[in-house]
PDB file of N, CA and C in Angstrom:
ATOM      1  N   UNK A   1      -4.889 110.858 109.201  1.00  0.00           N
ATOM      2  CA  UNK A   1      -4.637 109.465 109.469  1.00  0.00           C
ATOM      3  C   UNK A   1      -5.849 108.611 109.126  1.00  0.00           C
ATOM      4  N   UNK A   2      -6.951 108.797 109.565  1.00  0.00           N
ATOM      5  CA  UNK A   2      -8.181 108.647 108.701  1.00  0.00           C
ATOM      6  C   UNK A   2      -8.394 108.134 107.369  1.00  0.00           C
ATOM      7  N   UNK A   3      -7.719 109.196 106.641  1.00  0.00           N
ATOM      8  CA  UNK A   3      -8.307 109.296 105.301  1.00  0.00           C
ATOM      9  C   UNK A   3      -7.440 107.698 104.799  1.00  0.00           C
ATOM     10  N   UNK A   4      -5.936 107.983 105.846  1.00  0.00           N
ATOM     11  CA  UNK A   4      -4.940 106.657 105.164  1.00  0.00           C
ATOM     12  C   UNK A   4      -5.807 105.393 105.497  1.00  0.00           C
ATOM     13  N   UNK A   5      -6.265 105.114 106.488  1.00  0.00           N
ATOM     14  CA  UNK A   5      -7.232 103.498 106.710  1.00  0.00           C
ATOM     15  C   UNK A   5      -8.554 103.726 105.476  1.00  0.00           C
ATOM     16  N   UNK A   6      -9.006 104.670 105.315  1.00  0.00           N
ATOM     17  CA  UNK A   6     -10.347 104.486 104.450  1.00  0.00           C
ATOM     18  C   UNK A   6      -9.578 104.022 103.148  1.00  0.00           C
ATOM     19  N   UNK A   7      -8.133 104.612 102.507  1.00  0.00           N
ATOM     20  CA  UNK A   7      -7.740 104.107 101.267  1.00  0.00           C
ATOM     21  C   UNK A   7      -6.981 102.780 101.171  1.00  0.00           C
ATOM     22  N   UNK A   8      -6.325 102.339 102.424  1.00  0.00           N
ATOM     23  CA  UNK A   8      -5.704 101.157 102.651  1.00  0.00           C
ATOM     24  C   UNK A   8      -7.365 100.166 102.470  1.00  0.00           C
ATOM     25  N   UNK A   9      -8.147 100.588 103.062  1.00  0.00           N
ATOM     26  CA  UNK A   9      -9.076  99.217 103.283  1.00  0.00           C
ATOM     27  C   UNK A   9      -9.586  99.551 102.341  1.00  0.00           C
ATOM     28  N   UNK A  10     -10.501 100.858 100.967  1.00  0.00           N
ATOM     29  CA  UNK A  10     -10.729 100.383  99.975  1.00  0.00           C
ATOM     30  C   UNK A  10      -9.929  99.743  99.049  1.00  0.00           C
ATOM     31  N   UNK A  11      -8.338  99.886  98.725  1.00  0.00           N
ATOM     32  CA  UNK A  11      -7.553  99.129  97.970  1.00  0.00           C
ATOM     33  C   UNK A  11      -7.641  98.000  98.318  1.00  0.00           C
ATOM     34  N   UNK A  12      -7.772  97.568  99.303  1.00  0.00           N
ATOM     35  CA  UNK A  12      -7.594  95.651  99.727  1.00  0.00           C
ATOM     36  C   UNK A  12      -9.390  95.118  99.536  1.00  0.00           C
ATOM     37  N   UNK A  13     -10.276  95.739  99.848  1.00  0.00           N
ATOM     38  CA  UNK A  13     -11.676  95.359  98.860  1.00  0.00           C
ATOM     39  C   UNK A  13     -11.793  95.338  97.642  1.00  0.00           C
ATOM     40  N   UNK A  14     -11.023  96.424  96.870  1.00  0.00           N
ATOM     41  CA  UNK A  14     -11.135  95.850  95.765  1.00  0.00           C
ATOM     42  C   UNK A  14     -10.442  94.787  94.984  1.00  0.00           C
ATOM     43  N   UNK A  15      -8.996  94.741  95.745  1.00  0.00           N
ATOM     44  CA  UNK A  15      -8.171  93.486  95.471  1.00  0.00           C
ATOM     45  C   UNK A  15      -8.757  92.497  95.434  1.00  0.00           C
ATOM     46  N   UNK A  16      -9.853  92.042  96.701  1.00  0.00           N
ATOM     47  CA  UNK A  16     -10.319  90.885  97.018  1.00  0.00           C
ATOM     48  C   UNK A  16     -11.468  90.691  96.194  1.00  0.00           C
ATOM     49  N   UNK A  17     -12.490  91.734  95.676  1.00  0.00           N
ATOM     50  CA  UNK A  17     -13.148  91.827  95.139  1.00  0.00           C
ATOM     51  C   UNK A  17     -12.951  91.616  93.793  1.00  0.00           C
ATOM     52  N   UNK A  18     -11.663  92.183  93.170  1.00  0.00           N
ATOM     53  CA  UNK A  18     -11.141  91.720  91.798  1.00  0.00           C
ATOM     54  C   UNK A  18     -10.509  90.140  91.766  1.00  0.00           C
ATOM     55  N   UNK A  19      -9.913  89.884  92.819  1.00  0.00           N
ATOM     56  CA  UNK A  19      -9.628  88.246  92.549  1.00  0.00           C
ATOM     57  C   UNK A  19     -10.783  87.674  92.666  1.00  0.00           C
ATOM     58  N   UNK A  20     -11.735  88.043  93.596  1.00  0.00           N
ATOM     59  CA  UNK A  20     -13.123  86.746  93.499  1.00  0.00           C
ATOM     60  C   UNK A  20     -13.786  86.634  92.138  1.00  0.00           C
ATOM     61  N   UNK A  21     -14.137  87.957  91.255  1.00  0.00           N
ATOM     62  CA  UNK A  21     -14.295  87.934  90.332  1.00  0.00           C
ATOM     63  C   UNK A  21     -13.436  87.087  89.426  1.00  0.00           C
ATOM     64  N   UNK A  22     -12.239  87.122  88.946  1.00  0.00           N
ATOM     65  CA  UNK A  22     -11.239  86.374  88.852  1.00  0.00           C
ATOM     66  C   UNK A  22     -11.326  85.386  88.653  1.00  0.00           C
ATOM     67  N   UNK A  23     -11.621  84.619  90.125  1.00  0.00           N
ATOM     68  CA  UNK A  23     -11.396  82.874  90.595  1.00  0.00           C
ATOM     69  C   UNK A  23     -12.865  82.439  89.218  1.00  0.00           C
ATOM     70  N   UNK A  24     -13.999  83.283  89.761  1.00  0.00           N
ATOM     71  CA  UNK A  24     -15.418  83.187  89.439  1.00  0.00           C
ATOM     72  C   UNK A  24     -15.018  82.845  87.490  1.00  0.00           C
ATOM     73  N   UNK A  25     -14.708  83.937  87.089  1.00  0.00           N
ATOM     74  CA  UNK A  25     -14.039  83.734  85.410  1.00  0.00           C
ATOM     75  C   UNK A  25     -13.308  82.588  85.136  1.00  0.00           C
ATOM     76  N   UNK A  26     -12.579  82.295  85.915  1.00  0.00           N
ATOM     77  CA  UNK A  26     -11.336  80.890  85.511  1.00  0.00           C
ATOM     78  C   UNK A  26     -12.243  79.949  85.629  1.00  0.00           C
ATOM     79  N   UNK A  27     -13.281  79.414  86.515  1.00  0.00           N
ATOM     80  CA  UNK A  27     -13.543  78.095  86.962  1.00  0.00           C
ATOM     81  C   UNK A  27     -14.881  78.101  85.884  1.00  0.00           C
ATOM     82  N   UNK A  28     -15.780  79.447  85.433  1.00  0.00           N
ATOM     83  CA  UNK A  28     -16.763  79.060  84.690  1.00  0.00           C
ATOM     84  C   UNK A  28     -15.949  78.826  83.237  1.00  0.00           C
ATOM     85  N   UNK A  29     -14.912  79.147  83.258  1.00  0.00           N
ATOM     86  CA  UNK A  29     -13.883  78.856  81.623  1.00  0.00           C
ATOM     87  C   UNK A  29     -13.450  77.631  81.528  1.00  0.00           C
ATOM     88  N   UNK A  30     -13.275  76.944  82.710  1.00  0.00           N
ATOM     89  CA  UNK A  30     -12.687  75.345  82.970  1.00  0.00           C
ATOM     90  C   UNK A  30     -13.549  74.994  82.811  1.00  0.00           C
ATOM     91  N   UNK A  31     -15.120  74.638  83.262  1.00  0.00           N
ATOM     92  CA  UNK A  31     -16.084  74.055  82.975  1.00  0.00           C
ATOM     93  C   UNK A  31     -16.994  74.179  81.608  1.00  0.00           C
ATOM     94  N   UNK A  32     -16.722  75.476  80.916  1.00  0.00           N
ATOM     95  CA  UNK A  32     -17.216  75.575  79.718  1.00  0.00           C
ATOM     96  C   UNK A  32     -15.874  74.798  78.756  1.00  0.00           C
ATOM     97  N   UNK A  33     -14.735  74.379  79.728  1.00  0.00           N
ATOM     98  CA  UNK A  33     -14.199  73.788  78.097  1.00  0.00           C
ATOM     99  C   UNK A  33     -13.766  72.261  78.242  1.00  0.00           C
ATOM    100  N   UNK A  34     -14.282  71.897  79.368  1.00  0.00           N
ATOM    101  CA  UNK A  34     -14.159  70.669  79.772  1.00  0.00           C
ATOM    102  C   UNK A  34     -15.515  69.796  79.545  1.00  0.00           C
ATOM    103  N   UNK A  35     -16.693  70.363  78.748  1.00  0.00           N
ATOM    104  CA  UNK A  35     -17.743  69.822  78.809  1.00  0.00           C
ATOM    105  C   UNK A  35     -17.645  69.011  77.925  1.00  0.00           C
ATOM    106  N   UNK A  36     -18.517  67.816  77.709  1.00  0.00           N
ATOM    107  CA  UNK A  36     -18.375  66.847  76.241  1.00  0.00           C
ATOM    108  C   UNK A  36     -18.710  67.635  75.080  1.00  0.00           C
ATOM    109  N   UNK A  37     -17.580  67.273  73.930  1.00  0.00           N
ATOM    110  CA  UNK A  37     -18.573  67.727  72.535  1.00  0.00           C
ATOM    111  C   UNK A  37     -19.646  66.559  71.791  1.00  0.00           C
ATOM    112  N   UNK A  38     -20.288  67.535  71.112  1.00  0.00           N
ATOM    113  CA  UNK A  38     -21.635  66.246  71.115  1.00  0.00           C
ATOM    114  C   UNK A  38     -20.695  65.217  69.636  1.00  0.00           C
ATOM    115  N   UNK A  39     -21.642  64.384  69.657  1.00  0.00           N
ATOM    116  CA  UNK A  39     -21.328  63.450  68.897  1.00  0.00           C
ATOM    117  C   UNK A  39     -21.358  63.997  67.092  1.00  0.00           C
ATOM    118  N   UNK A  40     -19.957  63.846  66.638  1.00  0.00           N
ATOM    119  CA  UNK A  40     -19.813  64.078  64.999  1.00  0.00           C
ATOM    120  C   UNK A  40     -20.769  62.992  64.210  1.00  0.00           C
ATOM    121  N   UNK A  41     -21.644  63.854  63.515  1.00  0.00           N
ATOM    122  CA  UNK A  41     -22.511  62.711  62.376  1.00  0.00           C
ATOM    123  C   UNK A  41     -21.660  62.349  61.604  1.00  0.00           C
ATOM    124  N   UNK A  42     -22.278  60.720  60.747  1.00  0.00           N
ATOM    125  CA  UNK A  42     -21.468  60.014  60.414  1.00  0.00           C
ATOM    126  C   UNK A  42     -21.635  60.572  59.010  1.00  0.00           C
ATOM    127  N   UNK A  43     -20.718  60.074  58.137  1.00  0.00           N
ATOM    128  CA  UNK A  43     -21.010  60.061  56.365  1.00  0.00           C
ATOM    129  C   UNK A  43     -22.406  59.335  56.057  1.00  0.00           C
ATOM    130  N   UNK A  44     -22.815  59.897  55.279  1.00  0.00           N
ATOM    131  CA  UNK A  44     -24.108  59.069  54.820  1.00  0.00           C
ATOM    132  C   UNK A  44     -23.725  57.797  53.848  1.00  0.00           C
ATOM    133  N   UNK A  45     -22.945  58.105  53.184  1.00  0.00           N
ATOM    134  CA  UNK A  45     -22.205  56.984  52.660  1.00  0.00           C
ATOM    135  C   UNK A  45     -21.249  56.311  53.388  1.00  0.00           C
ATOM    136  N   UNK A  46     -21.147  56.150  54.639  1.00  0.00           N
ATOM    137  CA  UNK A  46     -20.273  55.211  55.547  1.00  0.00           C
ATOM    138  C   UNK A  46     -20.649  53.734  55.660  1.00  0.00           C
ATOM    139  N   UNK A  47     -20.063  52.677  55.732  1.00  0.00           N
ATOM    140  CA  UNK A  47     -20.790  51.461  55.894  1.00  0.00           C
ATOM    141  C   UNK A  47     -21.162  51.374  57.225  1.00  0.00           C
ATOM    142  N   UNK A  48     -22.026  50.612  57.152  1.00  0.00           N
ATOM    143  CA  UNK A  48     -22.876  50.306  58.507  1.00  0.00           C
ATOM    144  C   UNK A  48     -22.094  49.118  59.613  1.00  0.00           C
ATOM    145  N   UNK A  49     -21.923  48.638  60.578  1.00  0.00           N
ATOM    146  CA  UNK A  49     -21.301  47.961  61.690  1.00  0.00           C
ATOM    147  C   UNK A  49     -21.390  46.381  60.494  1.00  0.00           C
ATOM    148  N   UNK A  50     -20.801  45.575  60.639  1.00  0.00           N
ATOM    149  CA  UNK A  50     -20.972  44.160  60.083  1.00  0.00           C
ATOM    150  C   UNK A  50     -20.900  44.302  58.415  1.00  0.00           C
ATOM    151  N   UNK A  51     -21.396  45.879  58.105  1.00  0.00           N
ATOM    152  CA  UNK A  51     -21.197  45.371  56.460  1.00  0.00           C
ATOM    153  C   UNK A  51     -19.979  45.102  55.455  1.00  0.00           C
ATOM    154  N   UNK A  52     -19.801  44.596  54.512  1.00  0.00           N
ATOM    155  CA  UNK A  52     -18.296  43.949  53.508  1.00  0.00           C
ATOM    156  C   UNK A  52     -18.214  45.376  52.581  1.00  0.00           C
ATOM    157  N   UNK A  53     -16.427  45.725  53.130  1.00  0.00           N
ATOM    158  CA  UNK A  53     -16.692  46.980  51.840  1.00  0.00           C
ATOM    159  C   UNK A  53     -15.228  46.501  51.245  1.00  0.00           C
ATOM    160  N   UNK A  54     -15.343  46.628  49.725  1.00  0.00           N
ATOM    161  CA  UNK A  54     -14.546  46.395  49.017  1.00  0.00           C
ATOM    162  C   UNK A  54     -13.331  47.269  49.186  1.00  0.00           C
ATOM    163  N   UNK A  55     -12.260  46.497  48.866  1.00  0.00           N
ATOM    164  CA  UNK A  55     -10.786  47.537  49.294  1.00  0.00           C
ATOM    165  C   UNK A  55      -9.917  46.979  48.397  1.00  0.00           C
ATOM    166  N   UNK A  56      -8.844  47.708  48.352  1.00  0.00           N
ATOM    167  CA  UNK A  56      -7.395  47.061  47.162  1.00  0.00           C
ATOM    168  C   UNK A  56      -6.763  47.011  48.668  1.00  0.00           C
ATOM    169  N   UNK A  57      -5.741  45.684  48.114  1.00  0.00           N
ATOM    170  CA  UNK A  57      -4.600  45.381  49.075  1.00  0.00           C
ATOM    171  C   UNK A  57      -3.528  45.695  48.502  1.00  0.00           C
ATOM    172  N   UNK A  58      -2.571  46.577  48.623  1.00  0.00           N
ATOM    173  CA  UNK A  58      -1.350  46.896  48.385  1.00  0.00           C
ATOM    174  C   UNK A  58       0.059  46.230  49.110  1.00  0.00           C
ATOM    175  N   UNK A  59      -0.130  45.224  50.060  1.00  0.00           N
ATOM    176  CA  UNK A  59       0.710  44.951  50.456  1.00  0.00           C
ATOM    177  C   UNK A  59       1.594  44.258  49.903  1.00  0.00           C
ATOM    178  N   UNK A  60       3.055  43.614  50.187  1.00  0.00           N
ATOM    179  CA  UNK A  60       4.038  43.821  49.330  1.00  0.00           C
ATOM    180  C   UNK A  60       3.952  42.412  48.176  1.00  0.00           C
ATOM    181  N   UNK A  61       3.543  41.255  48.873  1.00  0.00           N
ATOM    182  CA  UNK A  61       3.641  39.944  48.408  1.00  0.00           C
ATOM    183  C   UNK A  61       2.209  39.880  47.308  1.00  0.00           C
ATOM    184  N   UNK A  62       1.265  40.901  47.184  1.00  0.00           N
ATOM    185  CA  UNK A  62       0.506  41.201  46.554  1.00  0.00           C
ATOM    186  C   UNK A  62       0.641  41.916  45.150  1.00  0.00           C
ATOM    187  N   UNK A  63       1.445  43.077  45.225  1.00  0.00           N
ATOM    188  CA  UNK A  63       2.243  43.569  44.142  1.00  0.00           C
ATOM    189  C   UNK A  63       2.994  42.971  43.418  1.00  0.00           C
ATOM    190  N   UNK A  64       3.873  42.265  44.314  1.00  0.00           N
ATOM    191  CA  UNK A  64       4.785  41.499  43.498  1.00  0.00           C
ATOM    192  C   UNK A  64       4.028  40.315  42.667  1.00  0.00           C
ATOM    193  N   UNK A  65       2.821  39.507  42.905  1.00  0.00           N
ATOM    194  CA  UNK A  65       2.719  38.551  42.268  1.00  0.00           C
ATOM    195  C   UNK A  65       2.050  39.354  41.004  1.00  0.00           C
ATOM    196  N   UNK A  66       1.333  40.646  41.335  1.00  0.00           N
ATOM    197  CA  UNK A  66       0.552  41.006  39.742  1.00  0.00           C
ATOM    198  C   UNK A  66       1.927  41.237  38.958  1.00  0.00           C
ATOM    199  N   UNK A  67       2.763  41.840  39.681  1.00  0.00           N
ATOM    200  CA  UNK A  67       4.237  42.280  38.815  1.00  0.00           C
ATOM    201  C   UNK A  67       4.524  40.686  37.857  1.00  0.00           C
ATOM    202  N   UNK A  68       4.948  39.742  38.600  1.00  0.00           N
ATOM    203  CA  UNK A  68       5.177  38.652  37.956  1.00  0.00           C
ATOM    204  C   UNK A  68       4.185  38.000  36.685  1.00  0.00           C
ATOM    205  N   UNK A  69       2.687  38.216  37.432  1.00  0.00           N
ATOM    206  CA  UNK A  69       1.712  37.792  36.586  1.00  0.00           C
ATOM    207  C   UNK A  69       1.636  38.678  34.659  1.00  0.00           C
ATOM    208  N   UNK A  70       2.135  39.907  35.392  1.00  0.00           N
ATOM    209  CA  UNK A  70       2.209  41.058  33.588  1.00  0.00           C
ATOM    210  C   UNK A  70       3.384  40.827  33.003  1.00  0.00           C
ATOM    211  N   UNK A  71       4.290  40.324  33.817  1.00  0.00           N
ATOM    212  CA  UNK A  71       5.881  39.711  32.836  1.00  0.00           C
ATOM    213  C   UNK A  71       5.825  38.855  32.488  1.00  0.00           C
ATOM    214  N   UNK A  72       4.719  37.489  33.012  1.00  0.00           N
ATOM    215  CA  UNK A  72       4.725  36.306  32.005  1.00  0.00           C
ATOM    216  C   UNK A  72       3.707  36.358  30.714  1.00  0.00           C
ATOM    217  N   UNK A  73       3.520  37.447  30.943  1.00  0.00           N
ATOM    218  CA  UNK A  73       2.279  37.306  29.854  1.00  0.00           C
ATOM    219  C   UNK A  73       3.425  37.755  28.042  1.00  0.00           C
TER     220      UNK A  73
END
């Protein structure tokens, strides 16, 4: 009868002992993936805040007038 309490109470230490370990793994995994990532460098060729960068406008009333402008020619 003995021997049954020494194996009942090591199975439930190690239960408890394997979930604390456990809890211990999950919460340092939540905090390693919840941390900030650092900041992405920019293009070196990116424009700077305030500067003019040239662009095409494609929008529709734009097309259409070059369209018109190459048929009257």
């Amino acid at each position: 009868m003995q021997t049954l309490y020494i194996v009942i109470y090591l199975v439930c230490f190690c239960l408890i002992g394997g979930c604390a370990f456990a809890m211990m793994y999950a919460n340092i995994q939540s905090i390693w993936n919840t941390r900030p990532s650092p900041p992405k460098p920019k293009h070196p060729e990116a424009p700077a805040a305030g500067e003019e960068v040239l662009y095409v406008d494609f929008t529709r009333e734009k097309l259409e007038q070059l369209y018109q402008t190459n048929n009257d020619k």
